[in-house]
PDB file of N, CA and C in Angstrom:
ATOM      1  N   UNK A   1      12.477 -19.090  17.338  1.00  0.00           N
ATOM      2  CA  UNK A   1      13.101 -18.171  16.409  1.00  0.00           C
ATOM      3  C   UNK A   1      14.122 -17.314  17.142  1.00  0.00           C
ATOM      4  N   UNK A   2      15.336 -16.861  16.776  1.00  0.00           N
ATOM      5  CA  UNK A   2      16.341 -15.703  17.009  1.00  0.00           C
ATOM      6  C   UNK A   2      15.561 -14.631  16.878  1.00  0.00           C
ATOM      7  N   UNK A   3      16.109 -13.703  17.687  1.00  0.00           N
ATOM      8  CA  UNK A   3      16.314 -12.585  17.385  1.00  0.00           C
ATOM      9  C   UNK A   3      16.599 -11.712  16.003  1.00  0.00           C
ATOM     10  N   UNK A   4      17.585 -12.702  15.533  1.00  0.00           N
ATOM     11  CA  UNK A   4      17.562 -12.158  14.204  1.00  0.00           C
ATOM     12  C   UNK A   4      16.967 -12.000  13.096  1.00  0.00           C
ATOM     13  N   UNK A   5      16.135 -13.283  13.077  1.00  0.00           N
ATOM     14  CA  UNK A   5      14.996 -13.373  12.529  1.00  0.00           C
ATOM     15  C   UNK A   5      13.982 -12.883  12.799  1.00  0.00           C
ATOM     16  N   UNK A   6      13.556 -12.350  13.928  1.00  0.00           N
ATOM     17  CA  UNK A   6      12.368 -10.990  14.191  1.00  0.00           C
ATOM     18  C   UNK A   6      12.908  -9.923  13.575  1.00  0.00           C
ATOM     19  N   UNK A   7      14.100  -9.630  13.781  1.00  0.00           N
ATOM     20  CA  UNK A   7      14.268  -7.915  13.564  1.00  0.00           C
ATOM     21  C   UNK A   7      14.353  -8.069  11.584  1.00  0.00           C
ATOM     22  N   UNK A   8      14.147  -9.204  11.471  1.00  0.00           N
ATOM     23  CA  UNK A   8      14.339  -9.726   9.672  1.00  0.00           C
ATOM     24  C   UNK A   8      12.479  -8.959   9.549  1.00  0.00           C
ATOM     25  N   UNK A   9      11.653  -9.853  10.177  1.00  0.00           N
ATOM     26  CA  UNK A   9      10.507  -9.540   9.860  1.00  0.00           C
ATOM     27  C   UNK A   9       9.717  -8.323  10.227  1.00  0.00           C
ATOM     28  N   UNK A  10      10.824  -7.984  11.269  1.00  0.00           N
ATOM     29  CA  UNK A  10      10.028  -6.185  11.680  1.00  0.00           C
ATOM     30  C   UNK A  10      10.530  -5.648  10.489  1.00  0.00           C
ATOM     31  N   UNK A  11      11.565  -5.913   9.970  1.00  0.00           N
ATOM     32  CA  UNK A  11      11.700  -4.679   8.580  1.00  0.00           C
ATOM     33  C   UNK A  11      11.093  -4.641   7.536  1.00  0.00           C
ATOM     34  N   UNK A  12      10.536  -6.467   7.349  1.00  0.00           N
ATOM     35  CA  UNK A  12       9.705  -6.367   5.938  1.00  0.00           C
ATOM     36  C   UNK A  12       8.417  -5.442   5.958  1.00  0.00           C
ATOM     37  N   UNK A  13       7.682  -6.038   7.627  1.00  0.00           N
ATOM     38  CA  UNK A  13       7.105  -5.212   7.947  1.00  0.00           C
ATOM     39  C   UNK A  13       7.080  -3.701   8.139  1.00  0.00           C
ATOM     40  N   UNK A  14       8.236  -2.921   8.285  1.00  0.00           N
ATOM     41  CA  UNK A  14       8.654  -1.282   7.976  1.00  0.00           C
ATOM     42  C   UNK A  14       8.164  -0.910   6.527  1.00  0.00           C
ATOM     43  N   UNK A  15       8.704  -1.985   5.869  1.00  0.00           N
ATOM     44  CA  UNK A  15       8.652  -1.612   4.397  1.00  0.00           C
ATOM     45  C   UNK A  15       7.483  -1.424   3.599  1.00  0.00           C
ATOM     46  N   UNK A  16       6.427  -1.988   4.769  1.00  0.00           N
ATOM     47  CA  UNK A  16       5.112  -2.296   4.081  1.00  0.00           C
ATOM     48  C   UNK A  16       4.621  -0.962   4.225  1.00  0.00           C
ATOM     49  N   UNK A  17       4.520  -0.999   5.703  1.00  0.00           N
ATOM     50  CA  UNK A  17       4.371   0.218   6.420  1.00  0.00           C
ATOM     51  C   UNK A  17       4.267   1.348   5.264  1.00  0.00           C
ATOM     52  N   UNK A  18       5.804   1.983   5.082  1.00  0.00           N
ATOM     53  CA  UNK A  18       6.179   2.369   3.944  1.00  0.00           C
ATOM     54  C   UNK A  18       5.291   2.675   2.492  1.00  0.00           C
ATOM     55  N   UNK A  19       5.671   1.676   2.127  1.00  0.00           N
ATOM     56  CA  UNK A  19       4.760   1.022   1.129  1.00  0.00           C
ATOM     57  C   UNK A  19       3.511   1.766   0.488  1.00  0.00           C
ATOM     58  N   UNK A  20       2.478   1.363   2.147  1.00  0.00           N
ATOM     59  CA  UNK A  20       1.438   1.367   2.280  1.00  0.00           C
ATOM     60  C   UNK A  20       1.453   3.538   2.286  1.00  0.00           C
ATOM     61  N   UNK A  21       1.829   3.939   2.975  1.00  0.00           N
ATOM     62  CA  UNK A  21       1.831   5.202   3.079  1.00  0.00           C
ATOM     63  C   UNK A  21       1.898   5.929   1.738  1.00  0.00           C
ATOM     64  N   UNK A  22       3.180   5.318   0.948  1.00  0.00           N
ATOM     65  CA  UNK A  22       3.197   6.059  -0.529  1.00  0.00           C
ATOM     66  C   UNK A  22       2.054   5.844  -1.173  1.00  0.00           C
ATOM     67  N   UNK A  23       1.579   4.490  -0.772  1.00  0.00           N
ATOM     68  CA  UNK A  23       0.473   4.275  -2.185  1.00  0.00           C
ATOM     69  C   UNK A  23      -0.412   5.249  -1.619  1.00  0.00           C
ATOM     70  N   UNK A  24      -0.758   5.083  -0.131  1.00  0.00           N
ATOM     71  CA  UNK A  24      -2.189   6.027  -0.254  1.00  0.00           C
ATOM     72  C   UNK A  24      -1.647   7.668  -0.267  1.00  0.00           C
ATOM     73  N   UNK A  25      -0.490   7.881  -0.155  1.00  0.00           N
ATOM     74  CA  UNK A  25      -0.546   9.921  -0.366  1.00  0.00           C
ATOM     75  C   UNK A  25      -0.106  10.137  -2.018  1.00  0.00           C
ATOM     76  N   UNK A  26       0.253   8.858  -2.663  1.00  0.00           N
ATOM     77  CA  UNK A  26       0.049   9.073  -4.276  1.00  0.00           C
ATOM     78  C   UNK A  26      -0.827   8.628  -5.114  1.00  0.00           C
ATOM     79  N   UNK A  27      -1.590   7.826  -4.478  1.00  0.00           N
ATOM     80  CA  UNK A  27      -2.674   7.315  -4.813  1.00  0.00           C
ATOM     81  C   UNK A  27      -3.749   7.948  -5.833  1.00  0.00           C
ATOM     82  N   UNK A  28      -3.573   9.636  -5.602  1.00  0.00           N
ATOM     83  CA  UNK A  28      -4.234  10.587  -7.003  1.00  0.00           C
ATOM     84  C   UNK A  28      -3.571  10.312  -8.270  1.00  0.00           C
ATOM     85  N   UNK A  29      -2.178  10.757  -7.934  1.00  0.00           N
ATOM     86  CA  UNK A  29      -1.284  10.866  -8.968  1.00  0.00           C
ATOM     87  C   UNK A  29      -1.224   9.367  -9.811  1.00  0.00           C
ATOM     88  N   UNK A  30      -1.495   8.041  -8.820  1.00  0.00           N
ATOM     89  CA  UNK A  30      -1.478   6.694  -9.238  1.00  0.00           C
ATOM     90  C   UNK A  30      -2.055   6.674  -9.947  1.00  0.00           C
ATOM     91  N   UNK A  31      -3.469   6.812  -9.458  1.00  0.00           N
ATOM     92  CA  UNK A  31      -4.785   6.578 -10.719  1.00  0.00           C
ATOM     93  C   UNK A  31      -4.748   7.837 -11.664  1.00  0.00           C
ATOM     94  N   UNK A  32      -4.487   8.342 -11.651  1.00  0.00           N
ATOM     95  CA  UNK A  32      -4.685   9.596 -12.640  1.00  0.00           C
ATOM     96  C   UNK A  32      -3.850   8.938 -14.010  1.00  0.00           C
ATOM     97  N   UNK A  33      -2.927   8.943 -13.492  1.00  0.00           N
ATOM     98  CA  UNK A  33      -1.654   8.073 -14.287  1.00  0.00           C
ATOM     99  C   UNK A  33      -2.490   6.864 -15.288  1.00  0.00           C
ATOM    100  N   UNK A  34      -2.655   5.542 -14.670  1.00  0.00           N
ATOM    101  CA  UNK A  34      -3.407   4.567 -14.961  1.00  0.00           C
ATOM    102  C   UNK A  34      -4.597   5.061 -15.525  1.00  0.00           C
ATOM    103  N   UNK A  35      -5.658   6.201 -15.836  1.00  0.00           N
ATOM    104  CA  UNK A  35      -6.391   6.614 -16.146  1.00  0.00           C
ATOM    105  C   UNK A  35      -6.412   6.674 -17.310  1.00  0.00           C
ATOM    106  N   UNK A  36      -5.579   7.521 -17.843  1.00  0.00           N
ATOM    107  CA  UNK A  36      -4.699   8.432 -18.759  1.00  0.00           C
ATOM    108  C   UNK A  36      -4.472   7.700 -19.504  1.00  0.00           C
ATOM    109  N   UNK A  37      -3.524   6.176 -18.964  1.00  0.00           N
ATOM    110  CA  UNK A  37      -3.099   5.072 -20.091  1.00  0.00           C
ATOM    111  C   UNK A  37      -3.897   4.067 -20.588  1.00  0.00           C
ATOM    112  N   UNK A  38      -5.279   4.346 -20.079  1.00  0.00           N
ATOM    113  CA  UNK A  38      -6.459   3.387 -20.469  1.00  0.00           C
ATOM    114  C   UNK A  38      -7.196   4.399 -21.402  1.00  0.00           C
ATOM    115  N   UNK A  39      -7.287   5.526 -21.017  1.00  0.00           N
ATOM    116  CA  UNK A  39      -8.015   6.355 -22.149  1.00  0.00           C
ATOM    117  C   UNK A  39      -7.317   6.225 -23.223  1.00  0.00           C
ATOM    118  N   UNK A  40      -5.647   6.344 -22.892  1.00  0.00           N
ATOM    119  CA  UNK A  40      -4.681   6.417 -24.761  1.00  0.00           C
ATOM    120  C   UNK A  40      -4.861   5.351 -25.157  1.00  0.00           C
ATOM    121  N   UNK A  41      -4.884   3.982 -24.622  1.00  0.00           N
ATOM    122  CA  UNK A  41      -4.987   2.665 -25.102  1.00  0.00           C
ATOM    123  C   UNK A  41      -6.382   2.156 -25.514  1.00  0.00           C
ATOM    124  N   UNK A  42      -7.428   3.113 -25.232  1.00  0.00           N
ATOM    125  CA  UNK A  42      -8.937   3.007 -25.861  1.00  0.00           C
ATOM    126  C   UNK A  42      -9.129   4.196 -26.684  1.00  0.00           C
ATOM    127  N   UNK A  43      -8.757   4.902 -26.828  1.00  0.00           N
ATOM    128  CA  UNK A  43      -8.678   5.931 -28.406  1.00  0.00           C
ATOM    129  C   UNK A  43      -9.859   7.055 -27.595  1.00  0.00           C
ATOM    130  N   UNK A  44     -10.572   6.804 -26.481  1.00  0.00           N
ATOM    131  CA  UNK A  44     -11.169   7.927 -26.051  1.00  0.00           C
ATOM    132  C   UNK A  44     -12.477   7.431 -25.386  1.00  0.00           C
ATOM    133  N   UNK A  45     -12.962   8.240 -24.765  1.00  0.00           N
ATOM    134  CA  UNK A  45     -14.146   7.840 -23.868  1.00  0.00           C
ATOM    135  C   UNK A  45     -14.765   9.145 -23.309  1.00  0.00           C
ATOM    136  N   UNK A  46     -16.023   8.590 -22.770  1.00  0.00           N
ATOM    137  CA  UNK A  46     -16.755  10.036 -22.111  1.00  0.00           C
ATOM    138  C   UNK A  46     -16.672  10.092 -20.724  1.00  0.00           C
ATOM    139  N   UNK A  47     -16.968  11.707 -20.979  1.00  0.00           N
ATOM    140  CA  UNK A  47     -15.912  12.399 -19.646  1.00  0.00           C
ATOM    141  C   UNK A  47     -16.808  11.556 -18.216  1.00  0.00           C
ATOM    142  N   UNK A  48     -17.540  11.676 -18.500  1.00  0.00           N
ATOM    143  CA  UNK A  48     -18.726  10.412 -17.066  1.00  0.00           C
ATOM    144  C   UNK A  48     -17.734   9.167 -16.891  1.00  0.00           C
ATOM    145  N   UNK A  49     -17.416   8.535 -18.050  1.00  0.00           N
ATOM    146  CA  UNK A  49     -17.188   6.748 -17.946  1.00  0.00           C
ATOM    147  C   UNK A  49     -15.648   7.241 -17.789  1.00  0.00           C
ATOM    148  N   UNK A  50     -15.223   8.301 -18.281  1.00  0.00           N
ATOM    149  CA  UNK A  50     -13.372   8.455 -17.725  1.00  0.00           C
ATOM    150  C   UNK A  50     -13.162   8.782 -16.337  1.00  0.00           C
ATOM    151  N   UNK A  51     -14.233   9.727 -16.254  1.00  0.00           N
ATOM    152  CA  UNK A  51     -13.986  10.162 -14.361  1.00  0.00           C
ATOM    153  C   UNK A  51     -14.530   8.611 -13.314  1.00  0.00           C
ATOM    154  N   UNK A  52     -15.594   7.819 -14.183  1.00  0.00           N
ATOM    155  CA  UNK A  52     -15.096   6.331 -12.860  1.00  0.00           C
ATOM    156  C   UNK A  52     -14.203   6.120 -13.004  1.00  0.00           C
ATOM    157  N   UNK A  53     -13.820   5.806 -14.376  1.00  0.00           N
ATOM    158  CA  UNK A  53     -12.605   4.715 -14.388  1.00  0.00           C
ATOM    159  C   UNK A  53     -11.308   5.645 -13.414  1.00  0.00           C
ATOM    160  N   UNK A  54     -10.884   7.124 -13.318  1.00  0.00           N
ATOM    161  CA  UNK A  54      -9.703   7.455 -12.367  1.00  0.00           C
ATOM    162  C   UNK A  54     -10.660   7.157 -10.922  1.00  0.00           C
ATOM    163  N   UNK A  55     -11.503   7.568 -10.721  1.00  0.00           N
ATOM    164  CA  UNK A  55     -12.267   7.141  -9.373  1.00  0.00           C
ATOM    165  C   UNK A  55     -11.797   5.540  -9.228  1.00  0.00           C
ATOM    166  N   UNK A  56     -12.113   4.653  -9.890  1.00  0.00           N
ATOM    167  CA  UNK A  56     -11.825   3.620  -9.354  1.00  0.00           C
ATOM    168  C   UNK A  56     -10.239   3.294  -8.977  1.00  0.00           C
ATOM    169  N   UNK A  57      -9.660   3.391 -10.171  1.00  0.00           N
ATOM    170  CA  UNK A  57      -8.236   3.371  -9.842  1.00  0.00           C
ATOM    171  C   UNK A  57      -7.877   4.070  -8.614  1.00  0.00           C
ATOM    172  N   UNK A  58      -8.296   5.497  -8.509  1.00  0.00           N
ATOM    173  CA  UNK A  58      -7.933   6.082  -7.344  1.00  0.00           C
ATOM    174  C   UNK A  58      -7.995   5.007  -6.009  1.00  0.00           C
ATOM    175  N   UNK A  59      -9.178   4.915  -6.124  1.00  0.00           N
ATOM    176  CA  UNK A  59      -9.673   3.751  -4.736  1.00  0.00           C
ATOM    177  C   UNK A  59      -9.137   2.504  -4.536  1.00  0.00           C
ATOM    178  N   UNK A  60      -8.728   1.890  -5.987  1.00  0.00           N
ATOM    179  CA  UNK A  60      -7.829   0.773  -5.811  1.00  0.00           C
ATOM    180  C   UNK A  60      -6.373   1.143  -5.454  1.00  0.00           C
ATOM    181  N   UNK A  61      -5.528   2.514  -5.689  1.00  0.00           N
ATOM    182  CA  UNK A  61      -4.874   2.379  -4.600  1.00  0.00           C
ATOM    183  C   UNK A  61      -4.799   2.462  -3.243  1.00  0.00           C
ATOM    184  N   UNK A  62      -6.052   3.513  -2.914  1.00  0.00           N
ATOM    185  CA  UNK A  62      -6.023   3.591  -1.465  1.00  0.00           C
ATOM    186  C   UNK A  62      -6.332   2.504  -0.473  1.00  0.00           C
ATOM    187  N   UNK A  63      -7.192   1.669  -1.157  1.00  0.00           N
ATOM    188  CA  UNK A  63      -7.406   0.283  -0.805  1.00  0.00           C
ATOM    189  C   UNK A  63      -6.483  -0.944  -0.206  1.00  0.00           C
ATOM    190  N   UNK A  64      -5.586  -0.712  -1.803  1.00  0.00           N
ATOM    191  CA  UNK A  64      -4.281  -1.686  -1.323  1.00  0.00           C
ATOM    192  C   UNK A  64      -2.910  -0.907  -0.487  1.00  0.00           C
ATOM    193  N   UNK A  65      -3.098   0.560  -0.221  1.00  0.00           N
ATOM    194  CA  UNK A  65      -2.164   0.775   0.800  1.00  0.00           C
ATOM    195  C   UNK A  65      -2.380   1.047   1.953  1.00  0.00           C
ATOM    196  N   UNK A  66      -4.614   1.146   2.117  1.00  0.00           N
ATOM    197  CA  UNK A  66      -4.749   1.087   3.595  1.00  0.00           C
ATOM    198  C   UNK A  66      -4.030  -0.458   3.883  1.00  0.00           C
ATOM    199  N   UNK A  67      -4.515  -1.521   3.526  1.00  0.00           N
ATOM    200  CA  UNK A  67      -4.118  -2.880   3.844  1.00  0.00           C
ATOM    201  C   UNK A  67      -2.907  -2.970   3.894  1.00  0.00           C
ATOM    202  N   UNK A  68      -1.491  -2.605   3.205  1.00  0.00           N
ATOM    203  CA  UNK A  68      -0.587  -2.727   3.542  1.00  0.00           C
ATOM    204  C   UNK A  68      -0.613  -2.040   4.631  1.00  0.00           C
ATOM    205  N   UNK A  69      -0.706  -0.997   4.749  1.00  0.00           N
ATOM    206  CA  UNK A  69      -0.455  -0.188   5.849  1.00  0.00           C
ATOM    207  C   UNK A  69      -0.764  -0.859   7.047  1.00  0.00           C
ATOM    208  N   UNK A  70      -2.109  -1.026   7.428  1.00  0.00           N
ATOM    209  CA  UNK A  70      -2.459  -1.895   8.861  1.00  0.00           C
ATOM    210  C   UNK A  70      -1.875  -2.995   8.850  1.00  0.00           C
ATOM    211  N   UNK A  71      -1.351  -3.722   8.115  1.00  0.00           N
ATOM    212  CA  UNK A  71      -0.768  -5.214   7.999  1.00  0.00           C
ATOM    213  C   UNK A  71       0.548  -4.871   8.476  1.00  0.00           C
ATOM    214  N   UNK A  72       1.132  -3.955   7.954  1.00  0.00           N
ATOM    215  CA  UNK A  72       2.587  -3.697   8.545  1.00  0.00           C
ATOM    216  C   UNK A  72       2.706  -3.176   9.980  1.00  0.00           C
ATOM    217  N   UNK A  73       1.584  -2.044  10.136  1.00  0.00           N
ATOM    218  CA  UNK A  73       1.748  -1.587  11.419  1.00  0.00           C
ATOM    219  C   UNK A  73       1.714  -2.955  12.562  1.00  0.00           C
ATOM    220  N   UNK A  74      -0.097  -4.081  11.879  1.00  0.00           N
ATOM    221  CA  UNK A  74       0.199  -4.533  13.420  1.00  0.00           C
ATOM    222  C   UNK A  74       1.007  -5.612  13.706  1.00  0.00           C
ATOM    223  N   UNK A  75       1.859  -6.409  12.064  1.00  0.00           N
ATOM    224  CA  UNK A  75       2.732  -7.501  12.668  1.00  0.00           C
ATOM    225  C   UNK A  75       3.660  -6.642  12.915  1.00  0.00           C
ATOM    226  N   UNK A  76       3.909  -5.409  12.836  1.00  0.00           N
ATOM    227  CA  UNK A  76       5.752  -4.969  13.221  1.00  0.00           C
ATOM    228  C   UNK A  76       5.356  -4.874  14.824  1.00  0.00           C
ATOM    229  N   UNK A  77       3.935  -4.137  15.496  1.00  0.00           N
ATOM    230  CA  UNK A  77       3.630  -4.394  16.796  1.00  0.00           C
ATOM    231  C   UNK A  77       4.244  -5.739  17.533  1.00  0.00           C
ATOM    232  N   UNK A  78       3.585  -6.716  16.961  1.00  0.00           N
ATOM    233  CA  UNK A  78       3.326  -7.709  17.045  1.00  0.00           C
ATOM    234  C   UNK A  78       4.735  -8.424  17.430  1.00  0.00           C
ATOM    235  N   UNK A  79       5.612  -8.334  16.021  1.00  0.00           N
ATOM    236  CA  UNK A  79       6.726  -8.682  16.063  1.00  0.00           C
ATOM    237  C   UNK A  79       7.990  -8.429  16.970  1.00  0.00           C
ATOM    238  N   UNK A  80       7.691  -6.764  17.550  1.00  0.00           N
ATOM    239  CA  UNK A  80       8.525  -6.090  18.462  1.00  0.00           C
ATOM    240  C   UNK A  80       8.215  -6.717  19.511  1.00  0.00           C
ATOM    241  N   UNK A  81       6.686  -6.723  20.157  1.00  0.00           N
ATOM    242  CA  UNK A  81       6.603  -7.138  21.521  1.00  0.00           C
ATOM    243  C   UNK A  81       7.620  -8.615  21.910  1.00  0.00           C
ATOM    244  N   UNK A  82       7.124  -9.483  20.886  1.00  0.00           N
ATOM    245  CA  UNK A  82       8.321 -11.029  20.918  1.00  0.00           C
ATOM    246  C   UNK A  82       9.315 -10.687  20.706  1.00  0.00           C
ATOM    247  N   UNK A  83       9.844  -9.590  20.294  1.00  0.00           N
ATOM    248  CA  UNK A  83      11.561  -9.025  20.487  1.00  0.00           C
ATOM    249  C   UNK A  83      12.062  -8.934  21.627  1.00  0.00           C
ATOM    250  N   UNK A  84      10.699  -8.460  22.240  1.00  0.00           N
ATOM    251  CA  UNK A  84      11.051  -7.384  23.911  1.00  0.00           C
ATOM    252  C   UNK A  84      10.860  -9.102  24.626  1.00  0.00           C
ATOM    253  N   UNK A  85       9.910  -9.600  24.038  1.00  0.00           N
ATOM    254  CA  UNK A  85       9.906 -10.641  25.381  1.00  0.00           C
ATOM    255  C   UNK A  85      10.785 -12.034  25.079  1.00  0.00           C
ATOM    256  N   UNK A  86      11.568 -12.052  24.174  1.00  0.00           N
ATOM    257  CA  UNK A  86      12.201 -13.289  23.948  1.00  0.00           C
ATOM    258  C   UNK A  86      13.520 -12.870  24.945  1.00  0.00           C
ATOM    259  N   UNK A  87      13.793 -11.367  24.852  1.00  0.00           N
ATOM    260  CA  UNK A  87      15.172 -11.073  25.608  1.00  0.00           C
ATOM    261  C   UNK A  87      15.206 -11.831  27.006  1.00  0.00           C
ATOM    262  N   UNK A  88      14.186 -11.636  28.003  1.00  0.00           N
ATOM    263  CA  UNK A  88      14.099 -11.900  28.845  1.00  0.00           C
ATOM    264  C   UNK A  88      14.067 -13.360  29.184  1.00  0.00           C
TER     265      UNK A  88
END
């Protein structure tokens, strides 16, 4: 592979990175959101079975942006070191 094509995949990898960070520091606001539009789209529910359902959502984002997150951090690792060592 080029060079160019690493520094292609260190960025997708940035992006995840990225990504991954928004979902988990909005991740309240995510599920709260998604909460909200399952309660209006079910005409109503009790306050027990509404607070899992944002609990879960909550957790399903933090879930899928810990994983982005470590996925990006360690191929962009990953990807840099074969940057550094293809130069040579």
């Amino acid at each position: 592979m080029t060079k160019e094509k690493f520094q292609g995949f260190v960025m997708i990898s940035a992006l995840l990175v990225l990504l991954g960070i928004i979902l988990i520091a909005f991740s309240v606001k995510f599920g709260t959101s998604n909460a909200d539009a399952w309660l209006a789209s079910r005409g109503g529910a009790d306050t027990a079975y509404y607070h899992l359902i944002v609990k879960s959502y909550i957790n399903n984002y933090l879930v899928s942006g810990s994983i982005m997150l470590g996925f990006g951090l360690v191929s962009s690792t990953f990807l840099y070191y074969k940057m550094v060592t293809i130069e040579k």
